[in-house]
C-alpha atoms as a PDB file:
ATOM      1  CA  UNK A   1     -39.638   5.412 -43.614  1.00  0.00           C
ATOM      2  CA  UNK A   2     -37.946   6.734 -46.645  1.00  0.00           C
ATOM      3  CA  UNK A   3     -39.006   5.089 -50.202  1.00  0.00           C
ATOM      4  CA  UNK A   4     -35.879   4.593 -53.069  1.00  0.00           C
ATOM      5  CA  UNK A   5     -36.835   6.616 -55.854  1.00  0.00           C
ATOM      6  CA  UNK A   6     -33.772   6.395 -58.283  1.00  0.00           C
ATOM      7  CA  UNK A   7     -31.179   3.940 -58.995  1.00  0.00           C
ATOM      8  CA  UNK A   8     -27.307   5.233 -59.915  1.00  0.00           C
ATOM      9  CA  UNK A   9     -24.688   2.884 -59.580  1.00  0.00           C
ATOM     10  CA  UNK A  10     -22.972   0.047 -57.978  1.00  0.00           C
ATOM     11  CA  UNK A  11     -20.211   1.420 -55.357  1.00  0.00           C
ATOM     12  CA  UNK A  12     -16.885  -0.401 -55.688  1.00  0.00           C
ATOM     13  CA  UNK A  13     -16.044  -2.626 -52.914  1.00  0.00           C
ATOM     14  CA  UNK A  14     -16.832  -6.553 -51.951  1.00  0.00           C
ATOM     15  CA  UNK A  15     -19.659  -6.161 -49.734  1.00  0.00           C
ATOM     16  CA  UNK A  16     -21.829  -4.913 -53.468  1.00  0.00           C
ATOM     17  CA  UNK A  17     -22.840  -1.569 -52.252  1.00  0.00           C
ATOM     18  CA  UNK A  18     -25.093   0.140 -54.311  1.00  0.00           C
ATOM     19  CA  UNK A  19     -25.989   4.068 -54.570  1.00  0.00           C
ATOM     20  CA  UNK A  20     -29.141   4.941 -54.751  1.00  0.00           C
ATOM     21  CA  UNK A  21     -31.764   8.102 -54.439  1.00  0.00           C
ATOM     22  CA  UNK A  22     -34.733   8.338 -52.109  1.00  0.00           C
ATOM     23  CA  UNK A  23     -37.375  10.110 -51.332  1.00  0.00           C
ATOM     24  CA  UNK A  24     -36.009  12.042 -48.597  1.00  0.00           C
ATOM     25  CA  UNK A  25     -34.047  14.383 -51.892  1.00  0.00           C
ATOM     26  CA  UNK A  26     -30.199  12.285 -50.619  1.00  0.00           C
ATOM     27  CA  UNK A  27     -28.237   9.498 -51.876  1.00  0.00           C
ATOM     28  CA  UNK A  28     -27.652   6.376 -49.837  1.00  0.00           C
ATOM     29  CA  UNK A  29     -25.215   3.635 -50.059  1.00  0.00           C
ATOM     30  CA  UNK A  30     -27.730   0.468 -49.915  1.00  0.00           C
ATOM     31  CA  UNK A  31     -26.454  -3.015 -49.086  1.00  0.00           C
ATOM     32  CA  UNK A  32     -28.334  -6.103 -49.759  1.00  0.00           C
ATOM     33  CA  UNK A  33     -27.703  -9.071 -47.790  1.00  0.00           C
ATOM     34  CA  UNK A  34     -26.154 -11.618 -50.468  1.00  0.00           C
ATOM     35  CA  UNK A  35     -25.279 -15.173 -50.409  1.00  0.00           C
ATOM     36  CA  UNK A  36     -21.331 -15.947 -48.952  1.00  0.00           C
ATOM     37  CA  UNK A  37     -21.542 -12.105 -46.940  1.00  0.00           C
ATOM     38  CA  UNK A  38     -24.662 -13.304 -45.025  1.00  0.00           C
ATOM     39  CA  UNK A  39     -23.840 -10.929 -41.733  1.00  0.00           C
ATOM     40  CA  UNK A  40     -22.643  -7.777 -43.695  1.00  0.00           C
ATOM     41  CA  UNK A  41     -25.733  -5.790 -42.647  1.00  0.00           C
ATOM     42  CA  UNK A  42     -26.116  -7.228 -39.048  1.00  0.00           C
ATOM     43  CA  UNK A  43     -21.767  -5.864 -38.634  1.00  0.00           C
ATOM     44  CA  UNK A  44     -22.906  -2.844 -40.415  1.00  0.00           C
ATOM     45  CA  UNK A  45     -25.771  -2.096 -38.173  1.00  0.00           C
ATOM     46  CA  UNK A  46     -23.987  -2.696 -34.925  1.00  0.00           C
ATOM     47  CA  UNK A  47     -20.889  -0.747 -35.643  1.00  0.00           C
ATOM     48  CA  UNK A  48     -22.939   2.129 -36.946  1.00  0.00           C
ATOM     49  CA  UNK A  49     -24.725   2.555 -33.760  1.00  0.00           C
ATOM     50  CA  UNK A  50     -21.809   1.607 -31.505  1.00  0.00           C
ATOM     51  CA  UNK A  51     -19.866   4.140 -33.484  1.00  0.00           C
ATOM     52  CA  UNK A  52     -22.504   7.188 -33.534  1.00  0.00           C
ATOM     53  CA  UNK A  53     -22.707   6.903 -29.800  1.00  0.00           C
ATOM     54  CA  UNK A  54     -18.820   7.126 -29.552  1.00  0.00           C
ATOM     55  CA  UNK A  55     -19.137  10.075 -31.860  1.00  0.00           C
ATOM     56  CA  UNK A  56     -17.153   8.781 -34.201  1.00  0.00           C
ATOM     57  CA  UNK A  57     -17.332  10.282 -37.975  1.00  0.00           C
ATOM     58  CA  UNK A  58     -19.451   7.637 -39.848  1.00  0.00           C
ATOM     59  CA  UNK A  59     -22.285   8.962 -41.892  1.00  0.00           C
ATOM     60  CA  UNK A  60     -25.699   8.754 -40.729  1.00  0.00           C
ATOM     61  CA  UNK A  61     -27.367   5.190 -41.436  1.00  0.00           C
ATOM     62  CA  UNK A  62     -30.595   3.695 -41.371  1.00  0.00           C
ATOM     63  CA  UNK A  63     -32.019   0.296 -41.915  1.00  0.00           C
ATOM     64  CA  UNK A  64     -34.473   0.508 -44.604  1.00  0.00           C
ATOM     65  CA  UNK A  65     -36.942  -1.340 -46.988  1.00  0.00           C
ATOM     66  CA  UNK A  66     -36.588  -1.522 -50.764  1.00  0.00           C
ATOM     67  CA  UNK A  67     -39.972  -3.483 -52.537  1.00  0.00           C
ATOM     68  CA  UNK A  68     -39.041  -6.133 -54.574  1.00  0.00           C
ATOM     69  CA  UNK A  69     -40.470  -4.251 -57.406  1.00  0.00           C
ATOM     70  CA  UNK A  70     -37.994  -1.984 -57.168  1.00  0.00           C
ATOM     71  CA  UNK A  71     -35.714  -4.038 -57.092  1.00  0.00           C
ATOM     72  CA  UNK A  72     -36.864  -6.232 -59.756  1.00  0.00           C
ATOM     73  CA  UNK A  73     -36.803  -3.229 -62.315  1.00  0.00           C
ATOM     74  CA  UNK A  74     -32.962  -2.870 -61.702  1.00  0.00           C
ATOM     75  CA  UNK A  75     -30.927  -5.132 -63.327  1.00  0.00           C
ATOM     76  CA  UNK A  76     -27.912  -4.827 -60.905  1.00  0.00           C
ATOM     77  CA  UNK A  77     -30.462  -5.368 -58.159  1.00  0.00           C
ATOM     78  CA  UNK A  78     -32.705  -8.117 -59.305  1.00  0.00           C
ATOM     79  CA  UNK A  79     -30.662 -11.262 -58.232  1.00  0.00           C
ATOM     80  CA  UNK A  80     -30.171  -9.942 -54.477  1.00  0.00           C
ATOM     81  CA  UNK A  81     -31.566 -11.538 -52.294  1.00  0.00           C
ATOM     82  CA  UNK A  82     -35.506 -10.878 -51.090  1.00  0.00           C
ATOM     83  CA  UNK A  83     -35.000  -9.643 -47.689  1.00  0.00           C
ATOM     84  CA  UNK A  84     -37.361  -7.510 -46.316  1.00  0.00           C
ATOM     85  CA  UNK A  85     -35.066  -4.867 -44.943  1.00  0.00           C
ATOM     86  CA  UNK A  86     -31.417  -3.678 -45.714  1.00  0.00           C
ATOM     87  CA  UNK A  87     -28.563  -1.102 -44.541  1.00  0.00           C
ATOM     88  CA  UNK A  88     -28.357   2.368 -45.722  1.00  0.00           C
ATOM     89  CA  UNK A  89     -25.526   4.790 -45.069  1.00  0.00           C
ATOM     90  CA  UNK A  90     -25.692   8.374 -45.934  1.00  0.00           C
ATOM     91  CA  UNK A  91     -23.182   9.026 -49.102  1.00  0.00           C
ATOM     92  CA  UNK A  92     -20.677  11.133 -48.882  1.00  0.00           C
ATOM     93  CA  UNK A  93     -20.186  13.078 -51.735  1.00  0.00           C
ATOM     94  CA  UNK A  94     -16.888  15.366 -53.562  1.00  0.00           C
ATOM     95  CA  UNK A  95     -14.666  13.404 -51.309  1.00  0.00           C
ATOM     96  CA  UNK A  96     -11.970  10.852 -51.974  1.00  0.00           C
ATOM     97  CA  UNK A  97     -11.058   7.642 -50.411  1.00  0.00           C
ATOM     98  CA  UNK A  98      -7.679   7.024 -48.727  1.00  0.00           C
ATOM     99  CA  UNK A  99      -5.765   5.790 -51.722  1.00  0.00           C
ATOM    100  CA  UNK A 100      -6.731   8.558 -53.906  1.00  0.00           C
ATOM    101  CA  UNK A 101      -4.762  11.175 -51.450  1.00  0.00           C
ATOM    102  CA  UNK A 102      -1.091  10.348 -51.874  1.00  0.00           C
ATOM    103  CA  UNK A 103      -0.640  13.443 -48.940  1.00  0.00           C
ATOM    104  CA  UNK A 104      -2.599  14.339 -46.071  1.00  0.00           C
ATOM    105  CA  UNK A 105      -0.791  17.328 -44.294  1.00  0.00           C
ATOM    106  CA  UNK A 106      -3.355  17.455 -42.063  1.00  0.00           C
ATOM    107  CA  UNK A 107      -6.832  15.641 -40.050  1.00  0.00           C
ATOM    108  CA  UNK A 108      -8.816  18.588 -38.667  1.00  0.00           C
ATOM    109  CA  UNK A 109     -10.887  15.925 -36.245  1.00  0.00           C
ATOM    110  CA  UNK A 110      -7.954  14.996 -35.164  1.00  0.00           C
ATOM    111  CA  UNK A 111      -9.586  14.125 -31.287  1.00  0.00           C
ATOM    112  CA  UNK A 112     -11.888  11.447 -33.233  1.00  0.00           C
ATOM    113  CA  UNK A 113      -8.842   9.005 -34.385  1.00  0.00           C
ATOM    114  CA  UNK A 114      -7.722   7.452 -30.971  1.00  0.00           C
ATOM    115  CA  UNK A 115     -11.153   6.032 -31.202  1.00  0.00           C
ATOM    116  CA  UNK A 116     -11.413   4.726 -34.652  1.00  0.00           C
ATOM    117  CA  UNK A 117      -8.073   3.121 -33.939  1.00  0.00           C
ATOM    118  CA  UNK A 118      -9.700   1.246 -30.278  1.00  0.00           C
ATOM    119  CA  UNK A 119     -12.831   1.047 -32.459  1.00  0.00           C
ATOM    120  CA  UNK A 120     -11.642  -0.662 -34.822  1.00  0.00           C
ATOM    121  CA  UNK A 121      -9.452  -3.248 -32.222  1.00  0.00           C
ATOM    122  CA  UNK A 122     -12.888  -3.585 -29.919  1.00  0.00           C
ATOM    123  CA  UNK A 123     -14.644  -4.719 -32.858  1.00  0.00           C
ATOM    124  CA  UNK A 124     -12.184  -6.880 -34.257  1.00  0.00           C
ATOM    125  CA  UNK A 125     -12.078  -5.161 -37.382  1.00  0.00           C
ATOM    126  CA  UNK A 126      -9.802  -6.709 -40.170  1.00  0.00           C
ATOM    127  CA  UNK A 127     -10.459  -4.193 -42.707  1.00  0.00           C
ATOM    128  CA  UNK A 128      -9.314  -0.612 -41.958  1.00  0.00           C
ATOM    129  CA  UNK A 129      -7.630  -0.110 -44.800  1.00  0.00           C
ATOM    130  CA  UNK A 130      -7.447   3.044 -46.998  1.00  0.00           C
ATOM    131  CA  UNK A 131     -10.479   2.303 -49.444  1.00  0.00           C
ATOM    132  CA  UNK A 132     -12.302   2.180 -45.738  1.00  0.00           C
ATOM    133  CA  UNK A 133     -11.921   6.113 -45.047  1.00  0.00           C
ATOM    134  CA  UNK A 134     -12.511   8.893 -47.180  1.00  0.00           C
ATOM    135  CA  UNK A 135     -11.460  12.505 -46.662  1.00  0.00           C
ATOM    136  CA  UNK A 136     -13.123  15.692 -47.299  1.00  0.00           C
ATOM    137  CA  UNK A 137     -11.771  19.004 -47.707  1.00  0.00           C
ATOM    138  CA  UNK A 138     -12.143  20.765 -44.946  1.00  0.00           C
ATOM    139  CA  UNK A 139      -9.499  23.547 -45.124  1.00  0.00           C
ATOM    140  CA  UNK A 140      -6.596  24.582 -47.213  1.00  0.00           C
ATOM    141  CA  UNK A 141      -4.234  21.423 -46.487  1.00  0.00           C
ATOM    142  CA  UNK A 142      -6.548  20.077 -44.040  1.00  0.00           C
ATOM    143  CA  UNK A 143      -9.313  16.781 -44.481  1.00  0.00           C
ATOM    144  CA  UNK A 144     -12.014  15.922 -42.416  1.00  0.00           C
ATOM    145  CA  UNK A 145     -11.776  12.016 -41.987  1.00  0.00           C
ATOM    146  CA  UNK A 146     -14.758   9.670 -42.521  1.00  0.00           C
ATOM    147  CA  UNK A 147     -14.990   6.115 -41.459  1.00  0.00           C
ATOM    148  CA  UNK A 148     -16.852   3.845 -43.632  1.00  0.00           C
ATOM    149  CA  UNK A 149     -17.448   0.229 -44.595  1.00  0.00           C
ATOM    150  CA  UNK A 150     -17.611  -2.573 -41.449  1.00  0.00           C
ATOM    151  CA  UNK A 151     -19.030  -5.092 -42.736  1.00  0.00           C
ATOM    152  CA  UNK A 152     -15.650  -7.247 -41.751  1.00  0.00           C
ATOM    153  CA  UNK A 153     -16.019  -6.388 -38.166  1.00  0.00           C
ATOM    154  CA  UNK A 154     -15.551  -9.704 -36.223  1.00  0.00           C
ATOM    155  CA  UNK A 155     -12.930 -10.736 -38.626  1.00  0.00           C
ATOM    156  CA  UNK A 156     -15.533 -11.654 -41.303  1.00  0.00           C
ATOM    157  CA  UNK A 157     -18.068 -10.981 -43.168  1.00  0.00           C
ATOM    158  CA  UNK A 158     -19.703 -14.370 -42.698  1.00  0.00           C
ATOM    159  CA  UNK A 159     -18.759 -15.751 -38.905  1.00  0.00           C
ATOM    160  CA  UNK A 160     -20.824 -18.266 -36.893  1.00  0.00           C
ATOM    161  CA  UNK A 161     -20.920 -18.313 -33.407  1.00  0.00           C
ATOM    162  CA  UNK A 162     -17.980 -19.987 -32.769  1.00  0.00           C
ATOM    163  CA  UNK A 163     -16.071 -17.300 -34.505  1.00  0.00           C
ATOM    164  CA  UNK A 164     -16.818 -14.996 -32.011  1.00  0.00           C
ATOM    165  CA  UNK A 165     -15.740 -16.835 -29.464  1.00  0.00           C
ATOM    166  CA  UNK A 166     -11.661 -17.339 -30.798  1.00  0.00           C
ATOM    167  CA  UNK A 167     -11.069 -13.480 -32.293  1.00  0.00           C
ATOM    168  CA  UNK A 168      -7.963 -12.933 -32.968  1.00  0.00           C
ATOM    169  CA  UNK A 169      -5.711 -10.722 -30.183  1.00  0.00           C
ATOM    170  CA  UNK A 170      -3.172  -9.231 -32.467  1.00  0.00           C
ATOM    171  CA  UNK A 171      -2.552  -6.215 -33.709  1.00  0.00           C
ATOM    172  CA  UNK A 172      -3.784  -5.414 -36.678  1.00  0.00           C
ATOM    173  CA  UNK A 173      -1.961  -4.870 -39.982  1.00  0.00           C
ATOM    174  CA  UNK A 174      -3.128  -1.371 -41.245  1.00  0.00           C
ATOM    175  CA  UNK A 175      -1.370   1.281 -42.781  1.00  0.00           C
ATOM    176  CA  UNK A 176      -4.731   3.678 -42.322  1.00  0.00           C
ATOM    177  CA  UNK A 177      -4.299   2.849 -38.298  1.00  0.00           C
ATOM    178  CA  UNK A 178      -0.615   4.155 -38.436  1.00  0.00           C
ATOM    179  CA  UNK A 179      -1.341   7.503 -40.529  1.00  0.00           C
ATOM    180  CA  UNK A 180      -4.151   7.979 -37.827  1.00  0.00           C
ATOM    181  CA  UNK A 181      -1.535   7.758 -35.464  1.00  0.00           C
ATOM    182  CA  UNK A 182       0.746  10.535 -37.083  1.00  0.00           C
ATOM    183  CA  UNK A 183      -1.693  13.000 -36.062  1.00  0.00           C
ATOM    184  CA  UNK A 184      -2.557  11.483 -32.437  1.00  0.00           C
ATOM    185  CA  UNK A 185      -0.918  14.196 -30.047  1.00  0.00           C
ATOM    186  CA  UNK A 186      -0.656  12.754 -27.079  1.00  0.00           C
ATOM    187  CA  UNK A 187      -1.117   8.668 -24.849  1.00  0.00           C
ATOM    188  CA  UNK A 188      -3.590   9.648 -23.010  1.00  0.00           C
ATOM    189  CA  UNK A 189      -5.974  10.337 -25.814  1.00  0.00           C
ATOM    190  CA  UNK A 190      -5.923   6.435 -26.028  1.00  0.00           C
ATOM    191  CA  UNK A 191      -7.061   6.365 -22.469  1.00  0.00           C
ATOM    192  CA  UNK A 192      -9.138   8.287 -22.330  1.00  0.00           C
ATOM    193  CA  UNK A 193     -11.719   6.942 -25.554  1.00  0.00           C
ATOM    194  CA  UNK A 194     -10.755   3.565 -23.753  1.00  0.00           C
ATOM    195  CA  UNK A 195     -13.078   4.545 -20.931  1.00  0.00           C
ATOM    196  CA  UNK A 196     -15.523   5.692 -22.511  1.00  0.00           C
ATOM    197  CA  UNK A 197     -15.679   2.111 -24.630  1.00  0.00           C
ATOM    198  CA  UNK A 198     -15.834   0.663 -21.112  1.00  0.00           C
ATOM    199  CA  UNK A 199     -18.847   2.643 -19.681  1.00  0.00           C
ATOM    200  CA  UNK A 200     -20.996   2.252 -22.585  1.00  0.00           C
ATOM    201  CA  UNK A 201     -23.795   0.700 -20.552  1.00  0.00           C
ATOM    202  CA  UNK A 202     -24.378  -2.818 -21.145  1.00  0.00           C
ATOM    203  CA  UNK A 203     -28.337  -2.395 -22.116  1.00  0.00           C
ATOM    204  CA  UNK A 204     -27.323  -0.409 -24.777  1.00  0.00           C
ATOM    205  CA  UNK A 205     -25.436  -3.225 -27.027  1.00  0.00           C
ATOM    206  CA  UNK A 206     -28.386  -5.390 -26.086  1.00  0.00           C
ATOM    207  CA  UNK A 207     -30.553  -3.104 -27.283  1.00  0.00           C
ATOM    208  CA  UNK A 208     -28.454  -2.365 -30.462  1.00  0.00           C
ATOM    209  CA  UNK A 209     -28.791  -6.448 -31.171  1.00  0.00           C
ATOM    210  CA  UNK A 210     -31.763  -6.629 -30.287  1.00  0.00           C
ATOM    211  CA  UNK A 211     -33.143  -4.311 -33.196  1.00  0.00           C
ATOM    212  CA  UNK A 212     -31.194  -6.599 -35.890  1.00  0.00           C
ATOM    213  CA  UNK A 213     -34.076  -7.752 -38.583  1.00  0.00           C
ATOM    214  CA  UNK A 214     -34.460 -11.439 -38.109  1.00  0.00           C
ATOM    215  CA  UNK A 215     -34.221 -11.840 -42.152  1.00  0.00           C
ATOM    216  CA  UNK A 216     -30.520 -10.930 -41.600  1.00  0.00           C
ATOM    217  CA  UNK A 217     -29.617 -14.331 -40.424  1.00  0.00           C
ATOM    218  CA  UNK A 218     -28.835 -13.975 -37.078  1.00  0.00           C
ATOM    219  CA  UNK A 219     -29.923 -16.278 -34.505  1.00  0.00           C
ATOM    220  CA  UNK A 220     -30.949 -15.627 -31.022  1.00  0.00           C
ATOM    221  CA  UNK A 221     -27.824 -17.234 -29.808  1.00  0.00           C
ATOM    222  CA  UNK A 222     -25.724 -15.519 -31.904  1.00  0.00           C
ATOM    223  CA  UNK A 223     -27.050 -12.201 -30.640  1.00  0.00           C
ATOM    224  CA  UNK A 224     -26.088 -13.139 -27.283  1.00  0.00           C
ATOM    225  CA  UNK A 225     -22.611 -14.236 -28.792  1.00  0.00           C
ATOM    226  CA  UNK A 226     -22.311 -10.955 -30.024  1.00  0.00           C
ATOM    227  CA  UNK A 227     -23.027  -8.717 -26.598  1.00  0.00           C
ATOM    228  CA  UNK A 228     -20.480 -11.108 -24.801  1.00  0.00           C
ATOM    229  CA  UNK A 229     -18.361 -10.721 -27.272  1.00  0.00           C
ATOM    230  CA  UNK A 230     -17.891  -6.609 -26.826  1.00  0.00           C
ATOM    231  CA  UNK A 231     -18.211  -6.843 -23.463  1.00  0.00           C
ATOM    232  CA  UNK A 232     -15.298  -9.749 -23.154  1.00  0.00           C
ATOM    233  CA  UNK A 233     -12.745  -7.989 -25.207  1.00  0.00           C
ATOM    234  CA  UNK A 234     -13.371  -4.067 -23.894  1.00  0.00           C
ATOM    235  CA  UNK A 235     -13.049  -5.782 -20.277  1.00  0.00           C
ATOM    236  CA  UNK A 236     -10.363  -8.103 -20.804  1.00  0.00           C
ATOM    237  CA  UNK A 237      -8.431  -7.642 -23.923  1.00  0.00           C
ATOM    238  CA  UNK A 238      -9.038  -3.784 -25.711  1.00  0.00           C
ATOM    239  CA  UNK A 239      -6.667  -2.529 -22.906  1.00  0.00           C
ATOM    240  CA  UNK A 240      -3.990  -5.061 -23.879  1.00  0.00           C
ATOM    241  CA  UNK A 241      -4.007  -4.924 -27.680  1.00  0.00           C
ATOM    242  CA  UNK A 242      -4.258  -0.614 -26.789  1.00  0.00           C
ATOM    243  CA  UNK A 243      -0.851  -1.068 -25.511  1.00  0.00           C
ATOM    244  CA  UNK A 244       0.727  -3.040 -27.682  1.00  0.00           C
ATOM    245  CA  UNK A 245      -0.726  -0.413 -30.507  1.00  0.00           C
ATOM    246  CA  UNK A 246       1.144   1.922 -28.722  1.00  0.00           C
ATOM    247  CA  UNK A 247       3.904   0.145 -27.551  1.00  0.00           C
ATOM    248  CA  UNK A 248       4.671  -0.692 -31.704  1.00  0.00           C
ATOM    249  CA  UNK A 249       2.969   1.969 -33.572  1.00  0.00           C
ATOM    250  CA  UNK A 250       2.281   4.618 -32.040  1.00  0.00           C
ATOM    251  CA  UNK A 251       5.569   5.370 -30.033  1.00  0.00           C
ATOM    252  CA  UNK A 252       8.282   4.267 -33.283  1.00  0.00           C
ATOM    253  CA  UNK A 253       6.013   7.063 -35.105  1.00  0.00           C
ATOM    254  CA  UNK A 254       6.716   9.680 -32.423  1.00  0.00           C
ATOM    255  CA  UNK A 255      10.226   8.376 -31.313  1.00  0.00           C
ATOM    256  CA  UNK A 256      11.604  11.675 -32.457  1.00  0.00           C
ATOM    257  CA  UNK A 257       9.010  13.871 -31.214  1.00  0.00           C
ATOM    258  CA  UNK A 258      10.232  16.901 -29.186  1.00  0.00           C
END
């Protein structure tokens, strides 16, 4: 397991991420579970998985283990919470978040943003918004996109079980979603990352759960809440809230397509 070597800074953003150097020579963005957020890291964790095996762009993450001494000799870090393990997502450096680009002529992974955008509705995630992507250059008026930041998957960043059993079916209020959909070409590229939600074998989210650190605060029967949960909504709602997305985003943006 890789051992934090160097503190930097605190990362902007409510969740209190904070960027740090290990051992393995790269920079991480570390969260610490923290009193009023208490399942950041568990939303973190499961959309990070659920995303890399969509192949969706979201940096490489790992769970990993700070020692309290470390921890202790950073002020920023000493009144977090002593949990044994936390969240760490690869930083992504010379890039800019969506707010600092006031024009994007072009997303080179292009293919990747029908499934952020049924991502993003599976999950029931509130916070897509512009400070939640960042974008690289890639080419001369071209960025690569990067998703970041889900720790208000499930509508919150702190829900109990019951939570997960009322998410909202609406669709979602995000300017980032309808900029993604600018550069969607075609329908059926909704369709088609819809399928592949729906075949993501059911042992796999259970297995994703399962791995959650039991000092992140969630409870066996929340963990079951959570796998009925994805399955529910990809079965019985994602399809619906895809075409209303469509329906009132994505078509009014393409109305005058040729």
């Amino acid at each position: 397991m890789i051992k934090p070597i160097a503190y930097k800074k605190i990362l902007t953003g409510k969740s209190n991420a904070h960027l740090i150097t290990f051992d393995d020579g790269c920079d991480y963005a570390v969260k610490y579970s923290q009193k009023g957020f208490e399942k950041t890291l568990a939303n973190e964790w499961i959309s990070y998985c659920l995303g890399r095996y969509l192949n969706l762009p979201i940096p490489f993450a790992k769970i990993v283990e700070i020692p309290q001494e470390f921890s202790l000799g950073i002020p920023e870090l000493s009144h977090m919470a002593d949990t044994k393990s936390q969240f760490a997502s690869l930083y992504v450096p010379d890039c800019f978040d969506g707010h600092q680009v006031t024009d994007v002529p072009s997303i080179s992974n292009r293919e990747n943003l029908a499934g952020i955008i049924l991502f993003d509705y599976w999950m029931c995630n509130r916070d897509r918004t512009r400070k939640n992507i960042i974008l690289c250059d890639d080419a001369q008026n071209s960025y690569h996109l990067w998703i970041i930041d889900h720790a208000e998957v499930f509508a919150s960043y702190n829900w109990g079980q019951e939570d997960l059993e009322s998410l909202p079916i609406t669709i979602l209020k995000s300017a980032t979603h309808q900029i993604m959909a600018y550069f969607i070409e075609k329908e059926q590229d909704f369709y088609e990352q819809l399928e592949i939600i729906q075949e993501i074998p059911i042992h796999l989210i259970e297995e994703i759960v399962a791995v959650i650190p039991d000092d992140w605060q969630v409870t066996s029967e929340e963990r079951k809440a959570i796998v009925t949960t994805l399955v529910t909504r990809r079965k019985r709602i994602l399809k619906k809230l895809m075409e209303r997305f469509i329906k009132r985003v994505y078509q009014p943006i393409h109305a005058n397509d040729e």
